[in-house]
N, C-alpha and C. Protein backbone atom coordinates (compact mmCIF):
# COMPACT_ATOMS: atom_id res chain seq x y z
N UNK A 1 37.19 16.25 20.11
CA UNK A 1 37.01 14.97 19.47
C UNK A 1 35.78 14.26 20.02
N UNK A 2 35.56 14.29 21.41
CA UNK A 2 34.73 13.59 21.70
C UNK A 2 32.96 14.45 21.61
N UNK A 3 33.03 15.46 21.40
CA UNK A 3 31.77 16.35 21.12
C UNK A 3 31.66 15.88 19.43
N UNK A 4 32.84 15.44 18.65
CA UNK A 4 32.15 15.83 17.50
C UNK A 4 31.75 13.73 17.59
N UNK A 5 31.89 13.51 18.31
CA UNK A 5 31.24 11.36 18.25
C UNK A 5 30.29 11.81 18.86
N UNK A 6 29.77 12.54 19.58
CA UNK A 6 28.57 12.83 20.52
C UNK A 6 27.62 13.70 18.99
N UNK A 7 28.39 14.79 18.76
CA UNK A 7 27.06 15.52 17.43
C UNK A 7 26.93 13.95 16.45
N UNK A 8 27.67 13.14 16.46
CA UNK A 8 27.33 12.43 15.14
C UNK A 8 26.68 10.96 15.60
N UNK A 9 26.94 10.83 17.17
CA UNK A 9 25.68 9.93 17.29
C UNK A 9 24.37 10.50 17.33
N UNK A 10 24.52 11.88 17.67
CA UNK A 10 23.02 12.10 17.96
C UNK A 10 22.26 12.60 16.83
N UNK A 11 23.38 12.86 15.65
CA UNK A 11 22.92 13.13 14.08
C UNK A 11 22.41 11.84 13.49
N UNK A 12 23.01 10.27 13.96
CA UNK A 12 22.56 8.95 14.04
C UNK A 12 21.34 9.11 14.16
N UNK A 13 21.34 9.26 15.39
CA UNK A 13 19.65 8.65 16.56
C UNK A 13 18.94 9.37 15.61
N UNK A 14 18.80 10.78 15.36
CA UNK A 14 18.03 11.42 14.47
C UNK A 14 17.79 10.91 13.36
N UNK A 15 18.77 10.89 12.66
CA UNK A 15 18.89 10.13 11.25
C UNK A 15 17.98 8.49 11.29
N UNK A 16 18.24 7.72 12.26
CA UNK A 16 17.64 6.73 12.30
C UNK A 16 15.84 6.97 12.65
N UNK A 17 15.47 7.73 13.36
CA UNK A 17 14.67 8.26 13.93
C UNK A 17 13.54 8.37 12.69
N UNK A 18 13.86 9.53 11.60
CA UNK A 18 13.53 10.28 10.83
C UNK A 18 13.33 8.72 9.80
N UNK A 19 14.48 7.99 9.87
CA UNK A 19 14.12 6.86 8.21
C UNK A 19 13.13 5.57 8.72
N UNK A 20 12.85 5.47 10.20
CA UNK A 20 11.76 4.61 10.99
C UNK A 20 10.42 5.46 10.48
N UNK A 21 10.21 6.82 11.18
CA UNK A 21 9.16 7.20 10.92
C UNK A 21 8.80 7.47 9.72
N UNK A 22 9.86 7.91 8.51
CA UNK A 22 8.78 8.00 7.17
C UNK A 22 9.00 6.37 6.57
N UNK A 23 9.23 5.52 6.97
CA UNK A 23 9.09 4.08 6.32
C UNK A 23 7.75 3.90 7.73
N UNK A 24 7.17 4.11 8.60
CA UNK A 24 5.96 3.86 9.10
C UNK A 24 4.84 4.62 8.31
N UNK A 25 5.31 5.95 7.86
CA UNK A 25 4.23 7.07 7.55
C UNK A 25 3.87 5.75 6.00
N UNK A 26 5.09 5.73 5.62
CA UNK A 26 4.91 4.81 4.18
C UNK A 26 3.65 3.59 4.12
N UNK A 27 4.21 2.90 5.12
CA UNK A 27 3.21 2.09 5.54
C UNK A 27 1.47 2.37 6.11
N UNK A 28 1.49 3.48 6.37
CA UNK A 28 0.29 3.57 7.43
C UNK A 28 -0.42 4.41 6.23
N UNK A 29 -0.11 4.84 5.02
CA UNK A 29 -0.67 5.78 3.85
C UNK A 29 -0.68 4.37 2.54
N UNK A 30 0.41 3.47 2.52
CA UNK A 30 -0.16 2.37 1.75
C UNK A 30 -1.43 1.50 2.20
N UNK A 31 -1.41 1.84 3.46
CA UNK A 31 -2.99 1.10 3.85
C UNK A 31 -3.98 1.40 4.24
N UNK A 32 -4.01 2.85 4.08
CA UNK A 32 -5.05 3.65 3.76
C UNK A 32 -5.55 3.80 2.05
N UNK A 33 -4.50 3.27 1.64
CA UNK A 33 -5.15 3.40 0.02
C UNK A 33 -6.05 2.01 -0.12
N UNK A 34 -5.77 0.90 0.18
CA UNK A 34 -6.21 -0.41 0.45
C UNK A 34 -7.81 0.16 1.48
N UNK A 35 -7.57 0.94 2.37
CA UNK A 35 -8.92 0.71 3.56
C UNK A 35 -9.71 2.37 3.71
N UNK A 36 -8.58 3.18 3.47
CA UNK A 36 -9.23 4.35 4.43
C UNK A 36 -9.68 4.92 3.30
N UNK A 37 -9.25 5.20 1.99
CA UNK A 37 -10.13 5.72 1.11
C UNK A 37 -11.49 5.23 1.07
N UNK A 38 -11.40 3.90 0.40
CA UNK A 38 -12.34 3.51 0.31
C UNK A 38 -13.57 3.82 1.40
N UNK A 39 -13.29 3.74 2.52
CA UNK A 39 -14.33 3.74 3.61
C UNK A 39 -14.65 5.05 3.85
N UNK A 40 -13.79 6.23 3.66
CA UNK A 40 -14.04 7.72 3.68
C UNK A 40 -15.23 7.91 2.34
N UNK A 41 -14.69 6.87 1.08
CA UNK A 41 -15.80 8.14 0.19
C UNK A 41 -17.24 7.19 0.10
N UNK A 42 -17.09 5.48 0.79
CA UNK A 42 -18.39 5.04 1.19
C UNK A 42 -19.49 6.26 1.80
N UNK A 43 -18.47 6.28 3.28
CA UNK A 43 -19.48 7.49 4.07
C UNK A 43 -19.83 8.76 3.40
N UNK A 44 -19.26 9.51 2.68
CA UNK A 44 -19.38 10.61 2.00
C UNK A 44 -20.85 10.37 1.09
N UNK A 45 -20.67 9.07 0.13
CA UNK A 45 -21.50 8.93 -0.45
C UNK A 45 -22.80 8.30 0.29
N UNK A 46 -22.64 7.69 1.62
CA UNK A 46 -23.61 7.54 2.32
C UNK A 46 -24.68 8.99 3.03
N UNK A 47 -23.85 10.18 3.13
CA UNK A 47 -24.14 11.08 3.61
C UNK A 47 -24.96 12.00 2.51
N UNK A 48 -24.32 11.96 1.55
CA UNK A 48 -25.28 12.28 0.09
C UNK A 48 -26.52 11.66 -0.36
N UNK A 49 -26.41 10.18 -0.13
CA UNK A 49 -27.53 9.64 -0.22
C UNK A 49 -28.73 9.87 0.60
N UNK A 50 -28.85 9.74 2.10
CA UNK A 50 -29.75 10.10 3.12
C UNK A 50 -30.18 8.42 3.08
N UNK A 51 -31.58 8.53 2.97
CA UNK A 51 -32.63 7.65 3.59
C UNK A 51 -33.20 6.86 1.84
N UNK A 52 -33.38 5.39 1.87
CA UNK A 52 -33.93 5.17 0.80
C UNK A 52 -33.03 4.57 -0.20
N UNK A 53 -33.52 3.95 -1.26
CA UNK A 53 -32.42 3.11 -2.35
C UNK A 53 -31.32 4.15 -3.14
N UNK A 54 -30.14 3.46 -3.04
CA UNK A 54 -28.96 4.24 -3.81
C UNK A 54 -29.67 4.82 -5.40
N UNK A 55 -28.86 5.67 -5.09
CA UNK A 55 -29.19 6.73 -6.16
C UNK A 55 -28.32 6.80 -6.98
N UNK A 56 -27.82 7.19 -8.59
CA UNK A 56 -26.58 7.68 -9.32
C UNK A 56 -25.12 8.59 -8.62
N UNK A 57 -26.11 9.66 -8.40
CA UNK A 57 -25.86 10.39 -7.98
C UNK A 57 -25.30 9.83 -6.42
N UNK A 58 -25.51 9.50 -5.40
CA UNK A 58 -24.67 9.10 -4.48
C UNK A 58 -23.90 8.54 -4.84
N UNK A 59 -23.78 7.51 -5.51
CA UNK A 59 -22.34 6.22 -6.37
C UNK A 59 -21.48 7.09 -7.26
N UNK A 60 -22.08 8.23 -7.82
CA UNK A 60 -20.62 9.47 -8.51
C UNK A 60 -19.96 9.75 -7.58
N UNK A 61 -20.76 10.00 -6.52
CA UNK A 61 -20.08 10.87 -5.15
C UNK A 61 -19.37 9.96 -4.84
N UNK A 62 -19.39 8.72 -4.94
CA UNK A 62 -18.37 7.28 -4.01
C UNK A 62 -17.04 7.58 -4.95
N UNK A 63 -17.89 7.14 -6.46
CA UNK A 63 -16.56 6.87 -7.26
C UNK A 63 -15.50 8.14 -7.33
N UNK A 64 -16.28 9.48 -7.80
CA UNK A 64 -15.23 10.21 -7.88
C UNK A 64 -14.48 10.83 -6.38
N UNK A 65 -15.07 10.63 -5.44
CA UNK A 65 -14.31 10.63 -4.06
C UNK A 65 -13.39 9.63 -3.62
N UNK A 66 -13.56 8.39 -4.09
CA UNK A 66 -12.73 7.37 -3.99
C UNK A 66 -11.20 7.55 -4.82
N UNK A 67 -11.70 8.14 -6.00
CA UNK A 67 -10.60 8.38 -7.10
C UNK A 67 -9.64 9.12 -6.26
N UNK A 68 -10.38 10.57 -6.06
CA UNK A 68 -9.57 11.59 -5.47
C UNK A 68 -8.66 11.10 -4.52
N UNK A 69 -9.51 10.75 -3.53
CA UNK A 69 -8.28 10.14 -2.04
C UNK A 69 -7.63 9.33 -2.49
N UNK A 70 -7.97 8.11 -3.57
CA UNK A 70 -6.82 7.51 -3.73
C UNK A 70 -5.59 8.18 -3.68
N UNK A 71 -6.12 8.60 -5.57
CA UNK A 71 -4.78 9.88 -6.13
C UNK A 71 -3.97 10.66 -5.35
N UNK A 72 -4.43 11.22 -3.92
CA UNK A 72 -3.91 12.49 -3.28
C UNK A 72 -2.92 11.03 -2.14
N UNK A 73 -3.72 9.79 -1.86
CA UNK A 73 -3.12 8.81 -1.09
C UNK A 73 -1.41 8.25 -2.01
N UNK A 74 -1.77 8.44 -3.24
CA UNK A 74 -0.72 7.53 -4.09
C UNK A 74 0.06 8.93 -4.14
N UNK A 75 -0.31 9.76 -4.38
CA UNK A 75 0.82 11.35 -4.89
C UNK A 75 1.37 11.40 -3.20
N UNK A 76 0.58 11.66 -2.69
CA UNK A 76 1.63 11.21 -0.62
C UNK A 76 2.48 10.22 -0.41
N UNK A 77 2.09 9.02 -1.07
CA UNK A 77 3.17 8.30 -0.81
C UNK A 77 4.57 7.63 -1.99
N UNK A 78 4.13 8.74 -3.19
CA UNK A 78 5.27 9.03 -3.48
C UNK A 78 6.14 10.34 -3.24
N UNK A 79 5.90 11.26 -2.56
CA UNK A 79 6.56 12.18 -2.22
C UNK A 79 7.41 12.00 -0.83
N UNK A 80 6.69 10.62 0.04
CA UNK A 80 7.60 10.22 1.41
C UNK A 80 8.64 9.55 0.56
N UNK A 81 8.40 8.61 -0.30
CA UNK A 81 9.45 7.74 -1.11
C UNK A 81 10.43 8.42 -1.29
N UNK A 82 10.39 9.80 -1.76
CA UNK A 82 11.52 10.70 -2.46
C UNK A 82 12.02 10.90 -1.19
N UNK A 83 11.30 11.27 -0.22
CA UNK A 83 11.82 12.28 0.89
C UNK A 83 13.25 11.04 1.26
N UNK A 84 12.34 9.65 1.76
CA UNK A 84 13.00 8.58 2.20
C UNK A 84 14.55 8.56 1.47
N UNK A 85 14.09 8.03 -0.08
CA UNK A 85 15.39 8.07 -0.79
C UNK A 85 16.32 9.11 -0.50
N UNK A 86 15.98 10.66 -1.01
CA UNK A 86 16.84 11.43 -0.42
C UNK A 86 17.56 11.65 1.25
N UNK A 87 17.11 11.39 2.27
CA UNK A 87 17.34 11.11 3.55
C UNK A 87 19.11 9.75 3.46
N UNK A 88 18.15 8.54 2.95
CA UNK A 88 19.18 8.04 2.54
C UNK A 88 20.33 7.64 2.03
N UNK A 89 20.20 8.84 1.02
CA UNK A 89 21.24 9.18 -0.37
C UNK A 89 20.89 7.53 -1.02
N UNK A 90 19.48 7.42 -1.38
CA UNK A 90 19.73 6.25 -2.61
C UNK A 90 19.52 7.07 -3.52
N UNK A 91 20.00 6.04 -4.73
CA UNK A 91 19.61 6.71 -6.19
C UNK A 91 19.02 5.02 -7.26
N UNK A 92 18.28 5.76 -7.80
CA UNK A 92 18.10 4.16 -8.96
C UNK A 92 19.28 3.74 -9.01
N UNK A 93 19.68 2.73 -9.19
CA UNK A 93 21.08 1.87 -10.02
C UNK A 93 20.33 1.69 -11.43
N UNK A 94 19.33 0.96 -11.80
CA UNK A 94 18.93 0.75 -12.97
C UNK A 94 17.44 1.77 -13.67
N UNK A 95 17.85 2.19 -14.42
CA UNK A 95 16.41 3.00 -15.07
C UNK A 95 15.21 2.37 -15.64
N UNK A 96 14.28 2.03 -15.49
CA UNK A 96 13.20 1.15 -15.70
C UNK A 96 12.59 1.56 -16.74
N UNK A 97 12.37 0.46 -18.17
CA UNK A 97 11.89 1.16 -19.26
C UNK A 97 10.99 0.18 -19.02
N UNK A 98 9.42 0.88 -20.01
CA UNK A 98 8.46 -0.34 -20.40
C UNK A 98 8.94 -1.08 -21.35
N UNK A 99 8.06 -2.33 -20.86
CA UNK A 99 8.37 -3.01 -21.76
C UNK A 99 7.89 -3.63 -23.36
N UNK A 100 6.87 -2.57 -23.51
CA UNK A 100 6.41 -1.98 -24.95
C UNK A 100 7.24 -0.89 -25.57
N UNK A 101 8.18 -0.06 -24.73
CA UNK A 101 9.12 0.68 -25.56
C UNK A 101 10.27 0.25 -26.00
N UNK A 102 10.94 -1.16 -25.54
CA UNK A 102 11.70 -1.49 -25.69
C UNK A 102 12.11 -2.16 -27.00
N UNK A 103 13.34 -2.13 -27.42
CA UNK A 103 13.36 -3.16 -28.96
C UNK A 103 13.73 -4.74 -28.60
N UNK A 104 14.41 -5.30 -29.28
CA UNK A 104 14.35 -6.76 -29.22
C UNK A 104 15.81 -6.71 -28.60
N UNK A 105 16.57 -6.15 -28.83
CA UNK A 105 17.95 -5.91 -28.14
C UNK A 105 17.41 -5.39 -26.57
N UNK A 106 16.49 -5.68 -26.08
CA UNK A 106 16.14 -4.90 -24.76
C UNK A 106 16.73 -6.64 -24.19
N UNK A 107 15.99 -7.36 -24.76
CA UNK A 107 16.12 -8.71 -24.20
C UNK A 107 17.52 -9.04 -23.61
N UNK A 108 18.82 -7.93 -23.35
CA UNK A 108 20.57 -8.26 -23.28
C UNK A 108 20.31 -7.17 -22.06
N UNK A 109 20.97 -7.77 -20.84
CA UNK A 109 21.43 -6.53 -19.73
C UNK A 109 21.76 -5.67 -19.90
N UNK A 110 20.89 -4.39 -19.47
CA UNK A 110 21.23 -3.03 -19.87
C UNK A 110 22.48 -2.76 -19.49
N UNK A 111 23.04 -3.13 -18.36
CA UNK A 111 23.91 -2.25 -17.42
C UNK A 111 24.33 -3.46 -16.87
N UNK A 112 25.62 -4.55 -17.69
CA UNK A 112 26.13 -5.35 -16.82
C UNK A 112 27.04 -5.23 -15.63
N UNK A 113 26.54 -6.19 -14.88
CA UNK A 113 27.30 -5.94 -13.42
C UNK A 113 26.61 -5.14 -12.36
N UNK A 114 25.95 -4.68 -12.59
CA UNK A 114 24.62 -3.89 -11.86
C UNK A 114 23.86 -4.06 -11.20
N UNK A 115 23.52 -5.19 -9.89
CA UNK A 115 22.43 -5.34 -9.49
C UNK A 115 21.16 -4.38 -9.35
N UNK A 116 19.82 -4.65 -9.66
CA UNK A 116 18.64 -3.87 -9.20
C UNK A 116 18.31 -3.49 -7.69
N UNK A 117 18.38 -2.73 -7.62
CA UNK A 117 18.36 -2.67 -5.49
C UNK A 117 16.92 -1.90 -5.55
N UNK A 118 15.84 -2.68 -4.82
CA UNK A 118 14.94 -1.67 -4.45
C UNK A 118 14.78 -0.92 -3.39
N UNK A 119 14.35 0.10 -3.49
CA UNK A 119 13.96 1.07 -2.44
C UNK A 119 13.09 0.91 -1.67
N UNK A 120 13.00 1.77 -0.38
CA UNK A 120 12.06 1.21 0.79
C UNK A 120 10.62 1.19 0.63
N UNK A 121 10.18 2.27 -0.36
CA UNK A 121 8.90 2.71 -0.94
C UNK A 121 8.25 1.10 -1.78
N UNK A 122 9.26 0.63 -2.67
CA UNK A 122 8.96 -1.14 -2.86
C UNK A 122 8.58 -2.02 -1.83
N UNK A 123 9.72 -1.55 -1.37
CA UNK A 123 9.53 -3.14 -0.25
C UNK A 123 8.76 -2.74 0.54
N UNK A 124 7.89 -1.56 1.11
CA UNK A 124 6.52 -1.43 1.92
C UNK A 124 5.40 -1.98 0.90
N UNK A 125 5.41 -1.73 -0.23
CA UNK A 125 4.57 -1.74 -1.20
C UNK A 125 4.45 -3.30 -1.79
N UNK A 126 5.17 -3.98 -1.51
CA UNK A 126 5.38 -5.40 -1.32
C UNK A 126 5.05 -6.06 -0.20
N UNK A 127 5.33 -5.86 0.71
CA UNK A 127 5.12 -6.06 2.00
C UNK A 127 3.06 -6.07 2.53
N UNK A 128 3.06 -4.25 1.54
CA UNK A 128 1.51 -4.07 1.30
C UNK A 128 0.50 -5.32 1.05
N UNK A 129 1.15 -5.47 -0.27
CA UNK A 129 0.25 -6.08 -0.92
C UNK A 129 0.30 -7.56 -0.55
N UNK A 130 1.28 -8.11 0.01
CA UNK A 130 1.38 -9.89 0.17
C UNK A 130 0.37 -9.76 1.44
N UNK A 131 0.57 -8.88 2.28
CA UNK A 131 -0.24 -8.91 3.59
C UNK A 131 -2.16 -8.44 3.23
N UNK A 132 -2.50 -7.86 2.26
CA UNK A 132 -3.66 -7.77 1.55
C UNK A 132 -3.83 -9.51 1.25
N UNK A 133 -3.17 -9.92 0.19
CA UNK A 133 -3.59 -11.04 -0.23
C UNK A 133 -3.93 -12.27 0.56
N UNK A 134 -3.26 -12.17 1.60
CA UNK A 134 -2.94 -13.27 2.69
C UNK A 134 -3.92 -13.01 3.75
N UNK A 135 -4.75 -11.78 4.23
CA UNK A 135 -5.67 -11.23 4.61
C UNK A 135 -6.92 -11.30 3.85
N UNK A 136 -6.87 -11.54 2.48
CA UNK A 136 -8.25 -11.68 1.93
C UNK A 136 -8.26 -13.61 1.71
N UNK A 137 -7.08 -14.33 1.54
CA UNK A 137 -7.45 -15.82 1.24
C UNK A 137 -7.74 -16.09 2.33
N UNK A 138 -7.29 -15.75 3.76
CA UNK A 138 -7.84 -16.32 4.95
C UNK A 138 -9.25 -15.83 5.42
N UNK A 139 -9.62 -14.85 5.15
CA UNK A 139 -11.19 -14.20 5.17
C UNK A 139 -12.16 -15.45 4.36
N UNK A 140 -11.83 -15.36 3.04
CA UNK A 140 -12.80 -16.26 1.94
C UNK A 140 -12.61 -17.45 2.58
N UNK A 141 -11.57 -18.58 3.26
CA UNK A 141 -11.54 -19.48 3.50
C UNK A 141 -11.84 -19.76 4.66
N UNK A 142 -11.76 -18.97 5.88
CA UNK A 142 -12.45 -19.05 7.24
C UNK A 142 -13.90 -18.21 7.42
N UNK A 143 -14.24 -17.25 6.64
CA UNK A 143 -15.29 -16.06 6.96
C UNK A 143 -16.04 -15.78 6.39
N UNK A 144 -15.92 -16.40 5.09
CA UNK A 144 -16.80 -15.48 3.83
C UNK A 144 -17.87 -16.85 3.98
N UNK A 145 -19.41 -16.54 3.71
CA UNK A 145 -20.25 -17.33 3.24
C UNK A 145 -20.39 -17.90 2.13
N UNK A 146 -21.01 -19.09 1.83
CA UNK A 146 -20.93 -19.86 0.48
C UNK A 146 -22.17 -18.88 -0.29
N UNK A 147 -21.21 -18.45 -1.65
CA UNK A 147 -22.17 -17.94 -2.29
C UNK A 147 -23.21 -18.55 -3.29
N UNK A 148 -22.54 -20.10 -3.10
CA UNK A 148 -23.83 -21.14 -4.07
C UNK A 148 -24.88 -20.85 -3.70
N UNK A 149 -25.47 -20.96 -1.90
CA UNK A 149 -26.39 -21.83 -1.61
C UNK A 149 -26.84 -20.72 -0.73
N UNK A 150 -25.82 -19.49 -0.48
CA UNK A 150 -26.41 -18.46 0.01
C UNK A 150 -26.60 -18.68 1.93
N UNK A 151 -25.82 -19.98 2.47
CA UNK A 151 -25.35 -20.20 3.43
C UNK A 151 -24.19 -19.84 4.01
N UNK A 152 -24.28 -19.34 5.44
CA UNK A 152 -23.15 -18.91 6.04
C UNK A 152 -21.88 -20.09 5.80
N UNK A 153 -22.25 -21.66 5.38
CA UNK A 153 -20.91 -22.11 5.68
C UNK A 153 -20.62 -22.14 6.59
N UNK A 154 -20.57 -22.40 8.44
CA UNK A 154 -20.44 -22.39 9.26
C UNK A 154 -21.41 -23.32 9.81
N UNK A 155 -22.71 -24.08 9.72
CA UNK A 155 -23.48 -24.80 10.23
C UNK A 155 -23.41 -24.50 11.51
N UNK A 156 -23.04 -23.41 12.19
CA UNK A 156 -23.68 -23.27 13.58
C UNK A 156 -22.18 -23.64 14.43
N UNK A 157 -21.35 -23.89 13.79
CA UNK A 157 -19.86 -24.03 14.05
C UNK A 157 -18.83 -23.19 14.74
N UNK A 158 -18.47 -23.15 15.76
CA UNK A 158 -18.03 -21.86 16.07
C UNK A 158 -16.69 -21.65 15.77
N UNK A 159 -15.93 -22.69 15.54
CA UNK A 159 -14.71 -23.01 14.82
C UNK A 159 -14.70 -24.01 13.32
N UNK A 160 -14.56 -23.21 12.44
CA UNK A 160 -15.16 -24.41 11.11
C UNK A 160 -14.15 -25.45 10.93
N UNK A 161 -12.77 -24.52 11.45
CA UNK A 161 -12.07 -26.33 11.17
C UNK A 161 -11.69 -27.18 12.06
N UNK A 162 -12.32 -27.09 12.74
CA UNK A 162 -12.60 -28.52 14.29
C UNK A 162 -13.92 -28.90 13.33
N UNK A 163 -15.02 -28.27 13.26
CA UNK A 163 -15.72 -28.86 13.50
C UNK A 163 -16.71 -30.01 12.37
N UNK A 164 -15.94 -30.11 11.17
CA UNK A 164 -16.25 -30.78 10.13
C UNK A 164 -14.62 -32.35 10.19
């Protein structure tokens, strides 16, 4: 009795173990689609370019390298999603239709009594994106230069909001 509370905490610790690290992997591949693509097929296309004004041809190399890593970034982190879900034993509760396929009777609860539960792959992906947004309004509002006047906005300020 007491070996099989010992296999099933330590099937726990594992179990817990395993749904920490692919909800980090989740995270650390949603923000590489946000940073690390992008900056991988910059350099790529910087390395194509060499010396001298951008060329076509280097900016194909950005765009369609950018595409790629995205794509291979977004197809990775839906395959941890599955892994996650399955690990977990979730399943959809509700099936998600567009909402151009739908008829006018779509407008009545598909499935009363049903709450929508999202999965962890959402709520990183939520989590993603509020922390993007909240990271770019505080940039433009503390960091970014005025693009009227082509001034830093800072007058020599080393803190801008003390010092106005």
């Amino acid at each position: 009795m007491e070996l099989r509370r010992a296999g099933r905490a330590q099937r726990g610790g594992r179990h817990r173990i395993a749904r920490v690290s692919l909800t980090a992997a989740m995270a650390v591949v949603a923000l590489n689609i946000w940073t690390g693509s992008p900056l991988l097929a910059l350099w790529i296309g910087s390395q194509v370019q060499g010396a001298g004004p951008p060329t076509m041809g280097a900016i194909a190399v950005v765009v369609v390298s950018m595409l790629a890593f995205s794509l291979g970034l977004v197809a990775l982190l839906n395959h941890l999603g599955r892994l996650h879900d399955r690990l977990v034993g979730f399943t959809p509760t509700v099936t998600d239709h567009a909402p151009w396929l739908r008829s006018m009777r779509g407008e009545r609860p598909l499935y009363p009594g049903v709450d929508a539960e999202l999965s962890v792959l959402e709520r990183v992906l939520i989590a993603m994106v509020a922390t993007v947004v909240v990271v770019f309004e505080l940039w433009l509002l503390l960091f970014s230069g005025s693009p009227v006047d082509q001034r830093s906005g800072r007058d020599g300020c080393e803190t801008p909001i003390v010092c106005r």
